[in-house]
C-alpha atoms as a PDB file:
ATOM      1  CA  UNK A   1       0.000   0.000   0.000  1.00  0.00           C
ATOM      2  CA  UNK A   2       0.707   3.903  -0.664  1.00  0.00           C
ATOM      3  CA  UNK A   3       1.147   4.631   3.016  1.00  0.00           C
ATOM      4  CA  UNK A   4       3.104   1.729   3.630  1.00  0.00           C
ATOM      5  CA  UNK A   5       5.975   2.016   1.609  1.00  0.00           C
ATOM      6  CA  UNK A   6       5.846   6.020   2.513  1.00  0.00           C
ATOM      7  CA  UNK A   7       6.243   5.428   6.004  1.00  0.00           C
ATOM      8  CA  UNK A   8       9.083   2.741   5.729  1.00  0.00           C
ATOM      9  CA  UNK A   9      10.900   4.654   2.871  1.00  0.00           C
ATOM     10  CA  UNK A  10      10.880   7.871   4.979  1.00  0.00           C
ATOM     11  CA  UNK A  11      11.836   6.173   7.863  1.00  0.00           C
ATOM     12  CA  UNK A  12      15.047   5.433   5.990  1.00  0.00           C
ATOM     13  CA  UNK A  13      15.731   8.912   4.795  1.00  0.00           C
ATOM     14  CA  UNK A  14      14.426   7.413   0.995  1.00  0.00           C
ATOM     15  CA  UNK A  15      11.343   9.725   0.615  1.00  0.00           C
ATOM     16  CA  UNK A  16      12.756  10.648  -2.817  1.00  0.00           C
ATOM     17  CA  UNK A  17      12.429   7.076  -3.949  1.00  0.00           C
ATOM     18  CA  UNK A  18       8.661   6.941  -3.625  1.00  0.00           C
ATOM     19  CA  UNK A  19       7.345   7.479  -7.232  1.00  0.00           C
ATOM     20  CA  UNK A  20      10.908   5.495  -8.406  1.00  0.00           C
ATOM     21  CA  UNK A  21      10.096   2.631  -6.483  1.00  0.00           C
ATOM     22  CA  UNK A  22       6.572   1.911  -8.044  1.00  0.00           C
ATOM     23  CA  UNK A  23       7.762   2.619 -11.174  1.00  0.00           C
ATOM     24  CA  UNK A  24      10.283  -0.359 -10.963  1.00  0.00           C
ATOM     25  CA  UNK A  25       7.975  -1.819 -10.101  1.00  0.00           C
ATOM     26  CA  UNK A  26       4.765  -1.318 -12.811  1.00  0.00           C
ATOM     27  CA  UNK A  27       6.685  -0.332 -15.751  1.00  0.00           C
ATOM     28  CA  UNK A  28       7.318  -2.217 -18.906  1.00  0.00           C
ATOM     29  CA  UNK A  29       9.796  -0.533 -21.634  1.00  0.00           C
ATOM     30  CA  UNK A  30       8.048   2.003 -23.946  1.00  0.00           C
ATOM     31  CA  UNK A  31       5.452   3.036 -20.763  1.00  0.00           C
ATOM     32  CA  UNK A  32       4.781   6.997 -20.522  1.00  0.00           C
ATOM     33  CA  UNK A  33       5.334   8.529 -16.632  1.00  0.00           C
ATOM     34  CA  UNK A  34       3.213  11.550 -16.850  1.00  0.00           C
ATOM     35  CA  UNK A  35       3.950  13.597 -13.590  1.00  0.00           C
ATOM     36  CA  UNK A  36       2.645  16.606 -12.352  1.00  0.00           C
ATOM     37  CA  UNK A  37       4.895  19.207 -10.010  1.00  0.00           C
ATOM     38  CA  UNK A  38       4.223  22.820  -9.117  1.00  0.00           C
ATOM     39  CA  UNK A  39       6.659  25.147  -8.720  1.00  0.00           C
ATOM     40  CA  UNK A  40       8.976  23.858  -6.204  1.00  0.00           C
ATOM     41  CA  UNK A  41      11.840  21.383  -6.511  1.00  0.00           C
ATOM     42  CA  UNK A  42      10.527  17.974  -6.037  1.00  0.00           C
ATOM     43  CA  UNK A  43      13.336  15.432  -5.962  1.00  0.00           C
ATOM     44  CA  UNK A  44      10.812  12.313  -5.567  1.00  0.00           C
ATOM     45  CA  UNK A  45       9.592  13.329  -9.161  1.00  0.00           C
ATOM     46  CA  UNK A  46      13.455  13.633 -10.395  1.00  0.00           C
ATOM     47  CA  UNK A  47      13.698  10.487  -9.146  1.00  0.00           C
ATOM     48  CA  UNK A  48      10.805   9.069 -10.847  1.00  0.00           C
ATOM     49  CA  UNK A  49      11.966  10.786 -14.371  1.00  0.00           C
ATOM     50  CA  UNK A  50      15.399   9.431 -13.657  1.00  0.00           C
ATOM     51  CA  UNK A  51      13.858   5.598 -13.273  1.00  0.00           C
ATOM     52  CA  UNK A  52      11.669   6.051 -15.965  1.00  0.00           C
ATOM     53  CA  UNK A  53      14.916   6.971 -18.515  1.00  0.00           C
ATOM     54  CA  UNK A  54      16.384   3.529 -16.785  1.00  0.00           C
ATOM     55  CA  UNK A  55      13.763   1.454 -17.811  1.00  0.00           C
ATOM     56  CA  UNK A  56      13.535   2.751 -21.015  1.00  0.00           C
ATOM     57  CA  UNK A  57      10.538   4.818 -20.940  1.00  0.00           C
ATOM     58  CA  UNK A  58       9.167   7.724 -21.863  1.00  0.00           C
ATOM     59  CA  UNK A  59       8.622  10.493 -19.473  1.00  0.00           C
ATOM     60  CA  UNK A  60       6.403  13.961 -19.567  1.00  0.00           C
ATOM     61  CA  UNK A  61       6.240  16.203 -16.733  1.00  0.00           C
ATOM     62  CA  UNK A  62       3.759  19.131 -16.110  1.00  0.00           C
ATOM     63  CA  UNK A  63       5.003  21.606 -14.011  1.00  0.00           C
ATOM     64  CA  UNK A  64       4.720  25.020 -12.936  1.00  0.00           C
ATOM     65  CA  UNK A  65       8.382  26.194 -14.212  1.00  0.00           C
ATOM     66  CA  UNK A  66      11.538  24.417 -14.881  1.00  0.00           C
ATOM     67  CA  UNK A  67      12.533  24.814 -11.659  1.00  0.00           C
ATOM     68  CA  UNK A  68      10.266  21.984 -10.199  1.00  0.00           C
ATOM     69  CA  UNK A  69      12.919  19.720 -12.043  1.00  0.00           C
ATOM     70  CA  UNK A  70      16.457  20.404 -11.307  1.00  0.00           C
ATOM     71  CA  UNK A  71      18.003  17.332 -12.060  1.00  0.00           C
ATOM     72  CA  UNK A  72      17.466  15.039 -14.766  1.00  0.00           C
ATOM     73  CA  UNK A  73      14.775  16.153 -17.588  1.00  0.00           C
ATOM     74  CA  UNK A  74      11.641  14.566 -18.965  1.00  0.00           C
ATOM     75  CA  UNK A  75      11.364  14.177 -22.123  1.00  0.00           C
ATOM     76  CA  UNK A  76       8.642  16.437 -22.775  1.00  0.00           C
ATOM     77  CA  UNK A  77       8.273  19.320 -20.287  1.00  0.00           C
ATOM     78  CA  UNK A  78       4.739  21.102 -19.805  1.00  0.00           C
ATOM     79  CA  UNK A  79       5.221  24.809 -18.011  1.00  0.00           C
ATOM     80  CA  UNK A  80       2.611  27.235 -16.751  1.00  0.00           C
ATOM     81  CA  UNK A  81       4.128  30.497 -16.067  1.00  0.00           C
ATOM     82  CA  UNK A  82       2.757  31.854 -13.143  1.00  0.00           C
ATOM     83  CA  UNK A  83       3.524  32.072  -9.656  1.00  0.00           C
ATOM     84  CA  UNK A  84       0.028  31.510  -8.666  1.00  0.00           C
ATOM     85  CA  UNK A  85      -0.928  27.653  -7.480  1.00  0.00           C
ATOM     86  CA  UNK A  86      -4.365  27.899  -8.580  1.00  0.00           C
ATOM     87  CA  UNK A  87      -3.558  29.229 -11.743  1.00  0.00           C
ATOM     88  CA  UNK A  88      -0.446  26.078 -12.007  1.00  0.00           C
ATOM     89  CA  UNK A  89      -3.412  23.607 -10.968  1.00  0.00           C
ATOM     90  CA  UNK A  90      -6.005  24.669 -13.045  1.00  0.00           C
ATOM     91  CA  UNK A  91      -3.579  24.357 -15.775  1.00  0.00           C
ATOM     92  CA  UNK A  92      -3.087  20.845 -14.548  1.00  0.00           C
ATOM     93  CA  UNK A  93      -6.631  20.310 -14.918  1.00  0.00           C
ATOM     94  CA  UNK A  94      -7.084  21.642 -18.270  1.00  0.00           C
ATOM     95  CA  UNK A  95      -4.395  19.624 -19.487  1.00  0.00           C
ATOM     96  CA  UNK A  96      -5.598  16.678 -17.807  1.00  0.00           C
ATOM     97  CA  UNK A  97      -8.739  17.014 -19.343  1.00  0.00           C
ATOM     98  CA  UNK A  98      -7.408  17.577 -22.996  1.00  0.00           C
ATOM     99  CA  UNK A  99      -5.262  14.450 -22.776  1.00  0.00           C
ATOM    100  CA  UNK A 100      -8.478  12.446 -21.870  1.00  0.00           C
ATOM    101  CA  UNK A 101     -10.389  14.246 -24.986  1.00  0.00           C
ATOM    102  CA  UNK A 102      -7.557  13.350 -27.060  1.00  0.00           C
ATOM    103  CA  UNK A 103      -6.870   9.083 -25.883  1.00  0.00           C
ATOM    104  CA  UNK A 104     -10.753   8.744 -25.768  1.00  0.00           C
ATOM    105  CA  UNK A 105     -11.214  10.557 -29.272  1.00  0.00           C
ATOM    106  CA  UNK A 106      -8.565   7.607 -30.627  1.00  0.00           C
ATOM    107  CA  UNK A 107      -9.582   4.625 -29.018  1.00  0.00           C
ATOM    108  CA  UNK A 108     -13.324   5.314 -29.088  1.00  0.00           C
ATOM    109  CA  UNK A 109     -13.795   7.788 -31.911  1.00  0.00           C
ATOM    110  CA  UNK A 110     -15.463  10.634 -29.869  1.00  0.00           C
END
């Protein structure tokens, strides 16, 4: 479970390996990560984007400036610029919602 493997990984001082670990875990070569950040440095999403490269997969990161990622890069970076967090989120949400439009309009013809 989520909580689980949050508790015992920060217990060890491994917080950053959260998204990493799962990845390793559910990820078969030529999977997308999508991630979302805002406009901090999150180093359990560099992490992720870092194990997704590993495995050989894609990766594509929302985020609310290029700061969010300073270490390695997706592959396809998504950047609101604003300094507001509801104006980052609803971004997120937009987006979100266009992706769905667009994977629903190709497997179902909507």
């Amino acid at each position: 479970h989520d909580q689980t493997l949050a508790l015992s990984l920060t217990r060890d001082g491994q917080a950053r390996q959260f998204f990493a670990r799962q990845l390793r875990a559910l990820v078969a070569p030529g999977d997308l990560l999508l991630g979302f950040a805002g406009t901090q440095r999150d180093e359990a999403l560099e992490e992720a984007v870092a194990a997704a490269r590993s495995l050989e997969c894609a990766s594509a990161v929302f985020a609310g400036g290029e700061e969010a990622l300073g270490g390695e890069k997706p592959d396809i970076l998504f950047t609101v610029a604003s300094d507001s967090p509801a104006r980052i989120m609803e971004g997120a949400l937009l987006f979100g919602h266009l992706l769905c439009e667009l994977v629903e309009s190709q497997i179902f013809g909507v």
